[in-house]
Protein backbone atom coordinates (compact mmCIF):
# COMPACT_ATOMS: atom_id res chain seq x y z
CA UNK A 1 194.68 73.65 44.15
CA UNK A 2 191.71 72.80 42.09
CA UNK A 3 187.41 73.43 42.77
CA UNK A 4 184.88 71.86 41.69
CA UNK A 5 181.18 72.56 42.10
CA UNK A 6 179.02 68.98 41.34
CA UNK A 7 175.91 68.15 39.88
CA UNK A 8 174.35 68.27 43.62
CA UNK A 9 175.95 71.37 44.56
CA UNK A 10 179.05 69.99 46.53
CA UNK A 11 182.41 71.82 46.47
CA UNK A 12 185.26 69.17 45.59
CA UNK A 13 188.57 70.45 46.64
CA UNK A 14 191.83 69.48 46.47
CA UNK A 15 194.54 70.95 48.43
CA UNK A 16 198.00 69.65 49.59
CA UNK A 17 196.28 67.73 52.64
CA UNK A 18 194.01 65.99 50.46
CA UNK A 19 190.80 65.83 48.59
CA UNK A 20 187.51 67.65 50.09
CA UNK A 21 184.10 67.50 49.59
CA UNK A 22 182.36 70.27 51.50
CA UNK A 23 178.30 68.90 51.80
CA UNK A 24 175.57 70.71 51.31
CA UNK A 25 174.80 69.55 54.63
CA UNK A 26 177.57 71.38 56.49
CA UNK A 27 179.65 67.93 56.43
CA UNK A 28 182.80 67.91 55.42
CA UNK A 29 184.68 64.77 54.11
CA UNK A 30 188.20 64.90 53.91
CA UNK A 31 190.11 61.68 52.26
CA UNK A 32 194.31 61.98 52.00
CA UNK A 33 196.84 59.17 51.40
CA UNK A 34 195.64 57.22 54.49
CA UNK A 35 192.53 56.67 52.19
CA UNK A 36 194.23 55.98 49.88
CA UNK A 37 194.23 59.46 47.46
CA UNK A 38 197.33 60.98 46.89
CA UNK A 39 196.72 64.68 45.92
CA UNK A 40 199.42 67.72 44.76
CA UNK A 41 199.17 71.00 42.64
CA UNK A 42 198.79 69.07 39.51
CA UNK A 43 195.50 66.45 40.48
CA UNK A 44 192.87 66.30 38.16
CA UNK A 45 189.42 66.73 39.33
CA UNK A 46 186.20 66.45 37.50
CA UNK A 47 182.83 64.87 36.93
CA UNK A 48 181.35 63.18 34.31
CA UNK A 49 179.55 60.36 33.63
CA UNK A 50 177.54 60.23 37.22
CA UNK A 51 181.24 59.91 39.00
CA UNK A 52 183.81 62.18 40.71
CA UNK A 53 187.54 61.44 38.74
CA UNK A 54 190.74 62.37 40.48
CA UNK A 55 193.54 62.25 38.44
CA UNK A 56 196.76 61.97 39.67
CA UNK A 57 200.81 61.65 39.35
CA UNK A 58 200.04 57.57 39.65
CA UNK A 59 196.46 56.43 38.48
CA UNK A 60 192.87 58.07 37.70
CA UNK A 61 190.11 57.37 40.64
CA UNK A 62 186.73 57.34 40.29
CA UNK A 63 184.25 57.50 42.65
CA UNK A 64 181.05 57.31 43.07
CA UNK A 65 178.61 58.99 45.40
CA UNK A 66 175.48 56.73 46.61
CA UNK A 67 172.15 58.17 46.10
CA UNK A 68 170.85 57.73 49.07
CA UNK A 69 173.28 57.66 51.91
CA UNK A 70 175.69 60.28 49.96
CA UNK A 71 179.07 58.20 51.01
CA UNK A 72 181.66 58.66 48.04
CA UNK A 73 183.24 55.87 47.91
CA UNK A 74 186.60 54.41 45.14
CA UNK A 75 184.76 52.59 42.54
CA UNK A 76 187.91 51.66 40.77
CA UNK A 77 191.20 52.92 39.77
CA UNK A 78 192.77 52.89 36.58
CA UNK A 79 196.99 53.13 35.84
CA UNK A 80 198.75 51.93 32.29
CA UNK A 81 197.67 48.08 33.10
CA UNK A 82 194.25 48.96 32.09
CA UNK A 83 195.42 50.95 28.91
CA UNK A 84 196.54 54.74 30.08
CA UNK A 85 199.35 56.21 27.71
CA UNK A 86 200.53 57.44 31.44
CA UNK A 87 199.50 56.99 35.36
CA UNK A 88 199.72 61.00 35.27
CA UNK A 89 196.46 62.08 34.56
CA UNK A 90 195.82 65.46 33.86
CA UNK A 91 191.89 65.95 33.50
CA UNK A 92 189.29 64.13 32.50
CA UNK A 93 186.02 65.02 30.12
CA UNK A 94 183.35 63.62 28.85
CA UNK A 95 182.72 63.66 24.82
CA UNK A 96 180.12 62.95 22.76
CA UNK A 97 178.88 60.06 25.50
CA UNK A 98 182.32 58.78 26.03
CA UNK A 99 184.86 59.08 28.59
CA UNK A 100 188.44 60.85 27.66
CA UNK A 101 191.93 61.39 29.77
CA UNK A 102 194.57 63.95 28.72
CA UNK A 103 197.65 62.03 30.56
CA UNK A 104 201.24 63.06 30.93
CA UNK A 105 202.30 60.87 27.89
CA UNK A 106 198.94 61.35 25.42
CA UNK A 107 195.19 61.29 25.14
CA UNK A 108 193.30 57.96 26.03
CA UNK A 109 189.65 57.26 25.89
CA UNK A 110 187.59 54.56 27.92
CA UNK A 111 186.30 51.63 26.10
CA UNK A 112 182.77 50.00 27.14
CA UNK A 113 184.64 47.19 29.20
CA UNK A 114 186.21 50.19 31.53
CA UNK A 115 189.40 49.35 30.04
CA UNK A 116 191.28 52.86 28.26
CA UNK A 117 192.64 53.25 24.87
CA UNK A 118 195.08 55.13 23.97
CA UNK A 119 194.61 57.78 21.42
CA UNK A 120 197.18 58.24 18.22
CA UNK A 121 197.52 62.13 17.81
CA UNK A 122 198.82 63.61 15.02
CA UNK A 123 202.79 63.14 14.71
CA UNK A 124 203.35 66.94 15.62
CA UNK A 125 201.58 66.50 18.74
CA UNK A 126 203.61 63.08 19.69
CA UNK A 127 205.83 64.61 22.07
CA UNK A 128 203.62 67.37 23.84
CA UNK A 129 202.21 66.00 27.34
CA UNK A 130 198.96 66.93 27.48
CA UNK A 131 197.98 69.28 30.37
CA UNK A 132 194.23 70.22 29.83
CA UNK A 133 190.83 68.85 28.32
CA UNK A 134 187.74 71.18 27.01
CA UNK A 135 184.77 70.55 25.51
CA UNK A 136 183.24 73.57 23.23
């Protein structure tokens, strides 16, 4: 459904079986809703801030990727407990050195604790779920 080329040149995919990451080593890592990723046509995927964020229908992942044995692993997960307008996540960008998630039910953006906040919008923009984040 969705590519992504990283900052080390890995391919991120995601695809109705699950997320890949296609190495530059010829490895492939595949991780599905065994591993606890759930992935459809809709999953946010992006980097930013040194992590890979997967967005999906229930909660925004991020993981990171160790520098020196290249294992991604979940570094945490984030739903409307720690402050997301929505579990839905949509995509997520990086601004001006913070963190920002365009989520079914509005725009949030991550605090320095690693909580989110959510984002007021103008009125006429209320009601419109977000589908898409770009920085210019």
């Amino acid at each position: 459904h969705r590519m992504l080329k990283d900052s080390r040149g890995e391919l991120w995919v995601t695809a109705a079986s699950g997320l890949y990451r296609f190495r530059r080593d010829q490895r492939v890592d595949r991780w599905s809703t065994g591993e606890g990723i759930t992935v459809d046509k809709s999953t946010a995927l992006s980097e930013a801030e040194g992590s890979i964020w997967i967005g999906s229908q229930t909660e925004l992942l991020r993981l990171t990727v160790d520098p020196r044995t290249s294992e991604a692993l979940i570094a945490n997960r984030a739903t409307i407990a720690e402050g997301l307008p929505s579990g839905y996540v949509v995509d997520v960008r990086s601004w001006r050195g913070e963190l920002w998630a365009a989520t079914f039910e509005g725009l949030a953006r991550m605090l320095p604790d690693g909580r989110w906040q959510a984002v007021e919008l103008h009125p006429n923009l209320d009601t419109t779920p977000l589908s898409v984040l770009t920085v210019d």
